[in-house]
Each structure stands twice: as structure tokens, then as C-alpha cells.
Protein backbone atom coordinates (compact mmCIF):
# COMPACT_ATOMS: atom_id res chain seq x y z
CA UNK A 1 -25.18 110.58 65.18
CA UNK A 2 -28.28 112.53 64.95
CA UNK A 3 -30.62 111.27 61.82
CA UNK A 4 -33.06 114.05 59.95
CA UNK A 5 -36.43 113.73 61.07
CA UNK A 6 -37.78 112.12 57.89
CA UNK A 7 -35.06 109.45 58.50
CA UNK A 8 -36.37 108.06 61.49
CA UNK A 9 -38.97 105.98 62.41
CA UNK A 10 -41.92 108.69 62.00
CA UNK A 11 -41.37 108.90 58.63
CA UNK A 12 -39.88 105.65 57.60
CA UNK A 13 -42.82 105.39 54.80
CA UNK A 14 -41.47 108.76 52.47
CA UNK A 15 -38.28 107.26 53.24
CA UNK A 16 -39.26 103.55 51.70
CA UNK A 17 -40.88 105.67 48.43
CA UNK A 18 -37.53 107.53 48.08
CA UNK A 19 -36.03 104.59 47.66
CA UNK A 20 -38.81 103.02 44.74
CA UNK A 21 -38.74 106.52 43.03
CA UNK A 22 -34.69 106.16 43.14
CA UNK A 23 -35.19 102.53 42.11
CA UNK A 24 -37.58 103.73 39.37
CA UNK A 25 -35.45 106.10 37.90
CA UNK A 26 -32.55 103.99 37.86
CA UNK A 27 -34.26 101.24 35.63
CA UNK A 28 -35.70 104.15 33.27
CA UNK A 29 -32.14 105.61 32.61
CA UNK A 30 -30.67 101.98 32.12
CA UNK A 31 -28.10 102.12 35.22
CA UNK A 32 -29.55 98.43 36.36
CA UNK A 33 -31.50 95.94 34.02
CA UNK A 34 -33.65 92.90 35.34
CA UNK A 35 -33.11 92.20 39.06
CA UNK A 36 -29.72 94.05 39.40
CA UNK A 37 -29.09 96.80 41.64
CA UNK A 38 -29.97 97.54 45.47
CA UNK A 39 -30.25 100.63 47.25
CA UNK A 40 -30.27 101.27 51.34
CA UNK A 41 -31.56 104.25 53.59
CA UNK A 42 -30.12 104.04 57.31
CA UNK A 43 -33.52 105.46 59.61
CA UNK A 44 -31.77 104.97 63.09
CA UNK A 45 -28.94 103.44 64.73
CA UNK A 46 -29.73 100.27 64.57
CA UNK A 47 -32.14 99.98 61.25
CA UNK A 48 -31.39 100.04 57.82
CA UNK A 49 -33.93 99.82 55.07
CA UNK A 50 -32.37 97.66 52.08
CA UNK A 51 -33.95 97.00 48.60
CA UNK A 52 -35.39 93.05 48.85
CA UNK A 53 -33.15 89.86 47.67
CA UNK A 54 -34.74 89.56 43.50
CA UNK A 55 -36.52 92.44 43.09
CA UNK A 56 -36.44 94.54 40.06
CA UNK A 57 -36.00 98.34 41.15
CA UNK A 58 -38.33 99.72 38.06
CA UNK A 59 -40.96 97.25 40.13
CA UNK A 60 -40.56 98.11 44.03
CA UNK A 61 -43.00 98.60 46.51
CA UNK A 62 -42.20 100.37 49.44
CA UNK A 63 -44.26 97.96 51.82
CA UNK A 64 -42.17 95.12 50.78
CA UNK A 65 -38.42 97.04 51.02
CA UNK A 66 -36.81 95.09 53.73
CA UNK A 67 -35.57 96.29 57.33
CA UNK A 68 -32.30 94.96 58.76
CA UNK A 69 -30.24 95.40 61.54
CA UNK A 70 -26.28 96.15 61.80
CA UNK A 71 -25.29 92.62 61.81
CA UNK A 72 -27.17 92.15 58.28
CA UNK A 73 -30.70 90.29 59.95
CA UNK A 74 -33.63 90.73 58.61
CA UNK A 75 -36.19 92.39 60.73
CA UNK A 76 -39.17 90.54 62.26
CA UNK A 77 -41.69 90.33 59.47
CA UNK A 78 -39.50 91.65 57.28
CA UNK A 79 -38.49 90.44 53.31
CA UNK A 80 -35.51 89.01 52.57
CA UNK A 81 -32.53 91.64 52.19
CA UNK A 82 -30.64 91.93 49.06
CA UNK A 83 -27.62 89.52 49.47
CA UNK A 84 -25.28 92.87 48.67
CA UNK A 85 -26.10 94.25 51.62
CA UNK A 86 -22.52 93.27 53.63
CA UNK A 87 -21.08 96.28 51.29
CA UNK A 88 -23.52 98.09 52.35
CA UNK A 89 -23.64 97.46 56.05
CA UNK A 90 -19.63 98.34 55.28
CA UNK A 91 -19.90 101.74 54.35
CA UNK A 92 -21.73 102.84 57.27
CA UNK A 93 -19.67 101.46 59.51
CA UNK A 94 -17.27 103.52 57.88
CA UNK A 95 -19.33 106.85 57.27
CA UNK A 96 -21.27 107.64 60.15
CA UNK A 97 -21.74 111.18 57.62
CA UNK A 98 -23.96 109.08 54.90
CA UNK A 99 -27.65 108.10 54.87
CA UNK A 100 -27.57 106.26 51.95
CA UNK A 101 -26.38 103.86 49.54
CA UNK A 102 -26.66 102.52 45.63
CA UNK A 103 -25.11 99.73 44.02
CA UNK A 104 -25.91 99.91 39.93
CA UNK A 105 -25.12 98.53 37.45
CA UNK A 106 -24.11 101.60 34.76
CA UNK A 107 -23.09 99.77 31.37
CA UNK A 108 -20.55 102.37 30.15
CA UNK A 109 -18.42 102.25 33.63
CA UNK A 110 -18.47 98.21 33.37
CA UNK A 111 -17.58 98.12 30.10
CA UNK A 112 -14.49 100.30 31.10
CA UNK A 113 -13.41 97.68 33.51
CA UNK A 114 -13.83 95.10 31.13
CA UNK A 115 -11.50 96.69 28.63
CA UNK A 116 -8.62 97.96 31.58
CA UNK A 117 -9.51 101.42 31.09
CA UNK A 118 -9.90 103.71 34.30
CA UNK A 119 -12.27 107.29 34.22
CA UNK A 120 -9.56 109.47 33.40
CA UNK A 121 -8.59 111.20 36.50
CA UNK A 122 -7.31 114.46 34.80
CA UNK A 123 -9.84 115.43 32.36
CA UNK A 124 -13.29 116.23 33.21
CA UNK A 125 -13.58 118.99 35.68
CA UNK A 126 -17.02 118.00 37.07
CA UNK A 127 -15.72 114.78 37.89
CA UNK A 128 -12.65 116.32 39.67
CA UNK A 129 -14.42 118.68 41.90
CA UNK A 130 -17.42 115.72 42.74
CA UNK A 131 -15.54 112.90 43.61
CA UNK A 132 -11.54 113.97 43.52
CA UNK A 133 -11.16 110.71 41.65
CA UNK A 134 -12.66 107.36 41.38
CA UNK A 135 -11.21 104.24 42.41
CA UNK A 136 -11.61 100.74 40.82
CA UNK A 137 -12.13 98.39 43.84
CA UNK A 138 -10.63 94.75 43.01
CA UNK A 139 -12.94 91.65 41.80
CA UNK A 140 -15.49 90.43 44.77
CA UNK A 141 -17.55 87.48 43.68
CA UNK A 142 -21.02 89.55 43.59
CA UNK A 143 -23.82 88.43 46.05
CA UNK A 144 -21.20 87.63 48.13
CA UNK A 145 -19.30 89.43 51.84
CA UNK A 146 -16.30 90.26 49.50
CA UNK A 147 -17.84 92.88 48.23
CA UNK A 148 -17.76 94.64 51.54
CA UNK A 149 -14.54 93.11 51.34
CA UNK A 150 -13.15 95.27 48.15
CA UNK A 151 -15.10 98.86 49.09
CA UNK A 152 -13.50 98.69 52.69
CA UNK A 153 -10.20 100.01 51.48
CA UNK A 154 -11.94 102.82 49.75
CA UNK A 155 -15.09 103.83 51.18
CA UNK A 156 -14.06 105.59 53.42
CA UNK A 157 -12.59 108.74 51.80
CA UNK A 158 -14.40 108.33 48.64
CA UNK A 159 -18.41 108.85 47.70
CA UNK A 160 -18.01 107.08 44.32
CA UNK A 161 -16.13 103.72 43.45
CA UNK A 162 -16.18 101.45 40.47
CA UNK A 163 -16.25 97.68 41.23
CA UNK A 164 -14.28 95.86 38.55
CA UNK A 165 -16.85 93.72 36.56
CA UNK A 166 -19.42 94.76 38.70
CA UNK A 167 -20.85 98.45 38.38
CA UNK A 168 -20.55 101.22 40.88
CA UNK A 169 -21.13 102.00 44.48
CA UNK A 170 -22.00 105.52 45.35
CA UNK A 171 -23.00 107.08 48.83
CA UNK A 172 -24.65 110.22 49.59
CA UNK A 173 -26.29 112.12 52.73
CA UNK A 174 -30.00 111.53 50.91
CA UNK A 175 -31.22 108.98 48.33
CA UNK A 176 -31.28 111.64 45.90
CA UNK A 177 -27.71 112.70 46.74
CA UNK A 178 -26.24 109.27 46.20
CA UNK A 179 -28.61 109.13 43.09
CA UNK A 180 -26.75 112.12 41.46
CA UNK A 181 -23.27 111.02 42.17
CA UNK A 182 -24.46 107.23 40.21
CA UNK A 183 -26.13 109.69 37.52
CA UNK A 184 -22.74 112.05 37.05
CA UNK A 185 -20.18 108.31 37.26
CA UNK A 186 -21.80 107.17 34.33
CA UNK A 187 -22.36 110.10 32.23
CA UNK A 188 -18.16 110.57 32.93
CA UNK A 189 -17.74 107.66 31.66
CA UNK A 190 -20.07 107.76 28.84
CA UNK A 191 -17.90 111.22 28.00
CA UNK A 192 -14.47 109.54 28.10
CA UNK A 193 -15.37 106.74 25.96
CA UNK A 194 -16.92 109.18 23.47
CA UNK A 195 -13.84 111.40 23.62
CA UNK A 196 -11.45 108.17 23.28
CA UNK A 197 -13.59 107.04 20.08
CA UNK A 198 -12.78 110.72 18.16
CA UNK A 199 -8.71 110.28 19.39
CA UNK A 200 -6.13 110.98 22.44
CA UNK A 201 -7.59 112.02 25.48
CA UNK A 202 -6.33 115.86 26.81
CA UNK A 203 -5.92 115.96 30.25
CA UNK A 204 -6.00 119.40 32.42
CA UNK A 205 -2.61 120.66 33.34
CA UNK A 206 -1.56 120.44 36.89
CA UNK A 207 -2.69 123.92 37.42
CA UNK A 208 -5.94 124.10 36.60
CA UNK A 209 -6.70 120.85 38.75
CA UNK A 210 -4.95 122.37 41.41
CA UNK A 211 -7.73 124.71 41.33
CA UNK A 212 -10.67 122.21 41.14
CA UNK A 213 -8.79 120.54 44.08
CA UNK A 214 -9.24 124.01 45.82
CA UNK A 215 -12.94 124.62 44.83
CA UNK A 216 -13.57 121.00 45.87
CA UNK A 217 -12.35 121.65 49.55
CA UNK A 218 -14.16 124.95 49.39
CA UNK A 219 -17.60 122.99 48.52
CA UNK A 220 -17.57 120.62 51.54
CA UNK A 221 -17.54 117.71 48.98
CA UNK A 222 -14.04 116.28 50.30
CA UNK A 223 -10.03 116.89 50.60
CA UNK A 224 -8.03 118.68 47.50
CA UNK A 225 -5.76 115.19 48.62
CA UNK A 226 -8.53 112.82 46.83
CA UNK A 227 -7.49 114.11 43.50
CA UNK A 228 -4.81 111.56 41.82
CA UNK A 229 -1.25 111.60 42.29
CA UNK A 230 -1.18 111.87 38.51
CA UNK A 231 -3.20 114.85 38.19
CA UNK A 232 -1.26 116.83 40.90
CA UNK A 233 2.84 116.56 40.50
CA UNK A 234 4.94 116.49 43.94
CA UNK A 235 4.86 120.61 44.61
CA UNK A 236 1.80 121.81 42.76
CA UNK A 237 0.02 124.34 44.94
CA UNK A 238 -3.34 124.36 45.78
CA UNK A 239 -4.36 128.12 45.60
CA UNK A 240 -7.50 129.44 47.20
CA UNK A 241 -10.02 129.94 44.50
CA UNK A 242 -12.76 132.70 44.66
CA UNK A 243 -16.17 131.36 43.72
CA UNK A 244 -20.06 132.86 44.04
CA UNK A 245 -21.98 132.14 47.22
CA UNK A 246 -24.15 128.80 45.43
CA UNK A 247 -23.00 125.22 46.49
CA UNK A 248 -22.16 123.00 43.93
């Protein structure tokens, strides 16, 4: 895989301040609180930059953002690596097409798992055309190798998942990218809980997410096949939608 230019070594310092900006942000909009949370940047084949074992993203500084390899050790001179990083070190074994990762903590998508209640697949068109849908991984014991264990099986095929008890995982082709897809999990949420508070949620008929499906494919964001079984009866065709020259 070729990396960008400001990915690789040259200019692995912008790339450590993406990642405390990120971090910064994050803590500001409440999607991690104390020490939770860790973000990663891959800069070359064989190095990973990974958010330190304790830290507090509001409080990072990019000199001290650890550097490990693609067995998960920690680069001469380097701090100690989050103890998340097995998940991921797992999605870019999987995704050789992502450059980074974010684990966060978003309240309103825990407190769904807490309560049994998924993002409703069918209902919010943004979230259809972004992510197709968003799976809840099983329980990992966090700071542990199950979590790589639990986002294996998903990974994969999907740029957003929600860890039961445990937050969200998102990946993206920048910081910022990976960032946006956290930033648009939560607010989803945030929107179905809202809408189940004020009475029954109304989901889009097969049609109309037959045509997200479409304008997903047609946005290089994924396959009109990630959108749920549910959402897309046995038959439903996938038309070709027209849409203006902008990407999504």
C-alpha cells in the first residue's frame, strides 16, 4: 500500500497533532471523559502511532503519542501504548484502505446497549448512506485482546461499529475522516433516542432505502449490501439514482 506523504515518516509530527486536535475535540464534545478513549494513525508499513496507555485525550501531547509496531511493541524510546490497541492493530490487518482509527466512548450509543436497543437501521437516511448499518459487536472485557476479538467479525465491511457496553469503533482514510463518522454515530443515536422519547419510531419504506443503498454505492462509501436485511425485503431493487457532481 502506498501511504500519503504526510503519513509517513517526513511528516510524522502534523500527523501526531492530528491526533491531539482529534483527541481534543473528542473530550470537548463529551464522546470520552477522564482517561477513556484512544486513537491510532498508521505512517508506514510497519509503524503505527497509538494514543499512550492513561492519558486523557483533552490533555495529549504529540511528543509523548506512542509508536508501535504490527505485533503491538512499543517502539524504542517510545511510551507505553494504549492497552486497546490489539483492536486496533485488528482493523488494519483487515483494511489495508484505512489510515486511521478511534475508539470513544459516546454516552448516548452506550446507553443504547445498555437498554437492548440497536440504531435503528431503517430510519435516518444519513446514517443509511454513511455506514449502510451499524453493527453491535458482542461484550470483550475492555483493555483486553478480545476486543480485537469482537470487531474481527465486522471490521472488515463496516467503518462504524458499536461495542456492547463499551462505546464505538470507527475507521476512516484520515483522522478527521474517522472523527466524522464517531461525530455522525452519536448524533444518530442521540436522534433515535429523542424520536423514541416523543413515540413509535417510522422507519423508511423499502423503496426509498433502496435508493440510499444506490446513492451509497454511487459515493464510494461502501456496498448497497451493508444496508440491513430488515430495511431491504428479498426482491427490492436497487435503482440507479441521479445525484449532483459533490461527494458526500
Amino acid at each position: 500500500m502506498r501511504y500519503p506523504l504526510s503519513n509517513m515518516n517526513g511528516g510524522e509530527w502534523q500527523i501526531r497533532r492530528e491526533i491531539c486536535d482529534v483527541g481534543r475535540r473528542m473530550h470537548r464534545s463529551g464522546l470520552v471523559a477522564g482517561t477513556d478513549g484512544n486513537i491510532s494513525a498508521r505512517v508506514g508499513p510497519d509503524r503505527i502511532l497509538i494514543t499512550p496507555s492513561g492519558s486523557c485525550l483533552g490533555m495529549l501531547d504529540p511528543a509523548a503519542i506512542s509508536a508501535i509496531n504490527f505485533r503491538g511493541d512499543a517502539m524504542a524510546g517510545s511510551t507505553k501504548p494504549s492497552s486497546e490497541r490489539w483492536m486496533h492493530l485488528c482493523a488494519y490487518e483487515s483494511r489495508p484502505d484505512i489510515l486511521a482509527a478511534i475508539h470513544a466512548h459516546p454516552p448516548t450509543v452506550i446507553a443504547m446497549t445498555l437498554a437492548g436497543v440497536a440504531i435503528d437501521p431503517c430510519a435516518l437516511p444519513e446514517v443509511i448512506i454513511a455506514f449502510g448499518r451499524v453493527p453491535v459487536t458482542a461484550y470483550a472485557t475492555p483493555a483486553t485482546v478480545e476486543g480485537a476479538t469482537v470487531v474481527k467479525e465486522w471490521v472488515g465491511r463496516f467503518d462504524a461499529l458499536v461495542l456492547d457496553r463499551h462505546g464505538s469503533f470507527t475507521v476512516g482514510k484520515t483522522l478527521y475522516d474517522a472523527l466524522h463518522k464517531l461525530e455522525k454515530l452519536e448524533h444518530g443515536a442521540h436522534v433515535i433516542y429523542m424520536a423514541q422519547q416523543l413515540g413509535r419510531i417510522k422507519s423508511l419504506p423499502p423503496e426509498e432505502v433502496a435508493k440510499l443503498a444506490s446513492l451509497r454505492e454511487q459515493f464510494g462509501l461502501g456496498s448497497a449490501d451493508d444496508v440491513s436485511p430488515s430495511c431491504l425485503p428479498p426482491g427490492t431493487a436497487i435503482p440507479r439514482v441521479t445525484r449532483g457532481p459533490e461527494n458526500y
